[in-house]
C-alpha atoms as a PDB file:
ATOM      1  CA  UNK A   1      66.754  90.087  83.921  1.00  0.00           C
ATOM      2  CA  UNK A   2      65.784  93.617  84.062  1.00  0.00           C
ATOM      3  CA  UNK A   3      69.890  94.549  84.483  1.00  0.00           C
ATOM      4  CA  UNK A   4      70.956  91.956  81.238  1.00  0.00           C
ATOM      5  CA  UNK A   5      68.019  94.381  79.236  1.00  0.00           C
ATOM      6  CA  UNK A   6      69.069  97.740  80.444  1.00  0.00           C
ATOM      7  CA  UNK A   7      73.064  96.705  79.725  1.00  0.00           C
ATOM      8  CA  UNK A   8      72.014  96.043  76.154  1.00  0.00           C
ATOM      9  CA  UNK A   9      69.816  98.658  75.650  1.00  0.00           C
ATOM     10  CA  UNK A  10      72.987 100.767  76.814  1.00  0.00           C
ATOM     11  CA  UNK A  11      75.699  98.635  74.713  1.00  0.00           C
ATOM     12  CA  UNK A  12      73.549  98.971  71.182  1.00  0.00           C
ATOM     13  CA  UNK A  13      71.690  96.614  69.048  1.00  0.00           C
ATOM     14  CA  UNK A  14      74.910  94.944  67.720  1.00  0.00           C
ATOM     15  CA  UNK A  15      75.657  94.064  71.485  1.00  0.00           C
ATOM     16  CA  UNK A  16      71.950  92.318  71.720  1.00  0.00           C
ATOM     17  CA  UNK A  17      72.740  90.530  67.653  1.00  0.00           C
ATOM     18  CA  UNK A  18      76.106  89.029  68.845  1.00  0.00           C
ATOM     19  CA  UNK A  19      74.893  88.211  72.006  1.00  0.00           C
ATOM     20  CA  UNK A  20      71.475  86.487  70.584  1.00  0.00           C
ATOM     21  CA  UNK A  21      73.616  84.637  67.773  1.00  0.00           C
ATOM     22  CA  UNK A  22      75.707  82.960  70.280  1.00  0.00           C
ATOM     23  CA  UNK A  23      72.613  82.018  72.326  1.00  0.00           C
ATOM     24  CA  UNK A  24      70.640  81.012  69.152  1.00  0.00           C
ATOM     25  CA  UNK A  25      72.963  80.194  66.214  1.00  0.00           C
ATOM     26  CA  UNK A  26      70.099  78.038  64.748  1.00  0.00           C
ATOM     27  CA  UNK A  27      67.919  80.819  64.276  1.00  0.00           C
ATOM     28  CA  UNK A  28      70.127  82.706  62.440  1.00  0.00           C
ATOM     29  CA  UNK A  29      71.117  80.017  60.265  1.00  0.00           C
ATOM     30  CA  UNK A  30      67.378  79.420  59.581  1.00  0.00           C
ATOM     31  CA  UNK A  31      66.524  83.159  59.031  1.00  0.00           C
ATOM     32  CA  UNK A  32      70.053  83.488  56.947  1.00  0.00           C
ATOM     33  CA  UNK A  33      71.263  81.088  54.224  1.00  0.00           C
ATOM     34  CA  UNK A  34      74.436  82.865  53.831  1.00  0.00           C
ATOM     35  CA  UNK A  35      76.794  85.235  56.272  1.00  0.00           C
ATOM     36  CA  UNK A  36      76.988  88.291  53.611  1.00  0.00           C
ATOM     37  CA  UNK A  37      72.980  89.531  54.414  1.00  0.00           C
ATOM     38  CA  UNK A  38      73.444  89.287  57.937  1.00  0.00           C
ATOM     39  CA  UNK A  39      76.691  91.399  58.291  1.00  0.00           C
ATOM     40  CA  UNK A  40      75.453  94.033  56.089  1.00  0.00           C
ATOM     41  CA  UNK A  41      72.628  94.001  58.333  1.00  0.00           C
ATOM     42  CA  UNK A  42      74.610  94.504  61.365  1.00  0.00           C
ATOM     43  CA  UNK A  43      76.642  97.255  59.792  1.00  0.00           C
ATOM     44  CA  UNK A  44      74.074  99.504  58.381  1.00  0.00           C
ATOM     45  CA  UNK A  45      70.387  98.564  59.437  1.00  0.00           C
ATOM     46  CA  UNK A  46      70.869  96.637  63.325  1.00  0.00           C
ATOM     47  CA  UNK A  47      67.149  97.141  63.884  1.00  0.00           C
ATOM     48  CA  UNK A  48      65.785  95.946  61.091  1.00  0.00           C
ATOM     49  CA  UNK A  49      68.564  92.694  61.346  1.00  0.00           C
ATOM     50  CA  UNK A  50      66.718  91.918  64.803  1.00  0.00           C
ATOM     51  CA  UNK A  51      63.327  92.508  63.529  1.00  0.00           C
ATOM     52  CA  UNK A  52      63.777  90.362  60.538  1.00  0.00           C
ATOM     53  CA  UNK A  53      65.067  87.615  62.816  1.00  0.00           C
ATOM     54  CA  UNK A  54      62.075  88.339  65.310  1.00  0.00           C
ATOM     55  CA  UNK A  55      59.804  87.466  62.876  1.00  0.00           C
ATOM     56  CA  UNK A  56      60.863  85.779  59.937  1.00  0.00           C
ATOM     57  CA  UNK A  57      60.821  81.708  61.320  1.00  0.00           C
ATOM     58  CA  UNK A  58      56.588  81.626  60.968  1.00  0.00           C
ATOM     59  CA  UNK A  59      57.132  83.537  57.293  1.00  0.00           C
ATOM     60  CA  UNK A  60      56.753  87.213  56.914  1.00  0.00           C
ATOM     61  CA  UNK A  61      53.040  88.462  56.304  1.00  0.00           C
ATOM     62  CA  UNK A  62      50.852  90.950  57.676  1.00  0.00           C
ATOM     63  CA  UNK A  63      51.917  92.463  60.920  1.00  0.00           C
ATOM     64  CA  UNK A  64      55.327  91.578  60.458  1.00  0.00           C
ATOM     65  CA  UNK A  65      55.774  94.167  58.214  1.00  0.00           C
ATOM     66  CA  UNK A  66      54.647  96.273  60.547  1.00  0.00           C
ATOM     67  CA  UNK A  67      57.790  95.838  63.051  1.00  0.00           C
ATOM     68  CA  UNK A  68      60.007  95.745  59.940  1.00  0.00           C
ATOM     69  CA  UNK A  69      58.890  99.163  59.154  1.00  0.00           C
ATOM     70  CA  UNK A  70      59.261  99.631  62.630  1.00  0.00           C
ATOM     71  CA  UNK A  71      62.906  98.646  62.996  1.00  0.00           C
ATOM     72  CA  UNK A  72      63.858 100.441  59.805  1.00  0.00           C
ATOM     73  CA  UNK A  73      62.428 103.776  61.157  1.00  0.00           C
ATOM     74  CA  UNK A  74      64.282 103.300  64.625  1.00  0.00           C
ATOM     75  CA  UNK A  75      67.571 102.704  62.111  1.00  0.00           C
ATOM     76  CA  UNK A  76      66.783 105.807  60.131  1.00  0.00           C
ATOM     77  CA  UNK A  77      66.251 107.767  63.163  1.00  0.00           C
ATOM     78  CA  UNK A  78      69.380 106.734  64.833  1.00  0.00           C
ATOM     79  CA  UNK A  79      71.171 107.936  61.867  1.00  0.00           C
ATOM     80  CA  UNK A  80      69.486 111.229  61.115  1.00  0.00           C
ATOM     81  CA  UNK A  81      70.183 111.950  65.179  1.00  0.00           C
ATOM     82  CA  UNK A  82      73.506 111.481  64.746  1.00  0.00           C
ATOM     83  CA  UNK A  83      73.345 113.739  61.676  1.00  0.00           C
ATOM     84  CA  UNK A  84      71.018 116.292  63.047  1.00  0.00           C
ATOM     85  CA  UNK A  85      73.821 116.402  66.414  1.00  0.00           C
ATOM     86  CA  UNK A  86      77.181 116.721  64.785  1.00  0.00           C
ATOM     87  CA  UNK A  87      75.122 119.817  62.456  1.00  0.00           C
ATOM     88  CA  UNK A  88      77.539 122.381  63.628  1.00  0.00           C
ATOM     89  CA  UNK A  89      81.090 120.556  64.111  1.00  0.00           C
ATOM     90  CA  UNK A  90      81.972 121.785  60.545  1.00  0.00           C
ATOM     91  CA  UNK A  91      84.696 124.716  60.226  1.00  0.00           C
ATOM     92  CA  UNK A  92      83.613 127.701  59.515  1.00  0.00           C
ATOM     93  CA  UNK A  93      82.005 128.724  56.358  1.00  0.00           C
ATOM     94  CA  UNK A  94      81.284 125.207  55.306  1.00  0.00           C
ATOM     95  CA  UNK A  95      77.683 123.506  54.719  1.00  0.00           C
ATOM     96  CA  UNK A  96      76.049 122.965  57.851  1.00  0.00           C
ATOM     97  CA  UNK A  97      77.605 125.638  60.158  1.00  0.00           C
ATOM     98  CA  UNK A  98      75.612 127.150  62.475  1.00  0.00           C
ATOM     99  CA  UNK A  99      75.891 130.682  62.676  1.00  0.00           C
ATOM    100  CA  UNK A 100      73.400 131.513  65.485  1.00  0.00           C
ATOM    101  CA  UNK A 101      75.449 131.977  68.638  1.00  0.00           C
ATOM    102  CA  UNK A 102      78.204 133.334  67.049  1.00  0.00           C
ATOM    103  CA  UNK A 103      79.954 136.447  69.440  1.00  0.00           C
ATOM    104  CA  UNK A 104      81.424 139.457  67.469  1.00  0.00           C
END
């Protein structure tokens, strides 16, 4: 058990949402009345998708917004990394270049 977590922590939330929609297709048709949500959700916000599933079947209220929030940081974040890595792969001269370790 503790391998099948750490292979989808390292293959990505869309790994663990294709994976858990084959195991659980009734979920997701429960959580989901059509397919157009849940792909959007898988392309742009794949934490919040699995946190929406996690807790929408019992209704959303109280703490579940809570881990919505949650998984919508974690999305943010991933994004913002990615931004805040690829700063200084610009060409020169060009917004975002990083002049500090630049040799003469």
């Amino acid at each position: 058990m503790c391998l099948l977590l750490a292979i989808f922590v390292l293959l990505g939330p869309r790994a663990v949402i294709f994976f858990w929609w084959l195991l659980e297709p009734q979920r997701w048709a429960l959580t989901f009345q059509s397919a157009f949500i849940p792909v959007l959700g898988i392309l742009f916000l794949p934490w919040t998708t699995i946190m929406y599933v996690i807790v929408f079947p019992g209704g959303i209220e109280g703490l579940d917004w809570l881990w919505l929030g949650i998984g919508l940081t974690v999305d943010i974040a991933s994004y913002s990394s990615s931004a805040w890595g690829n700063r200084s792969s610009g060409t020169p001269g060009t917004f975002g270049q990083y002049d500090g370790d630049v040799a003469p």
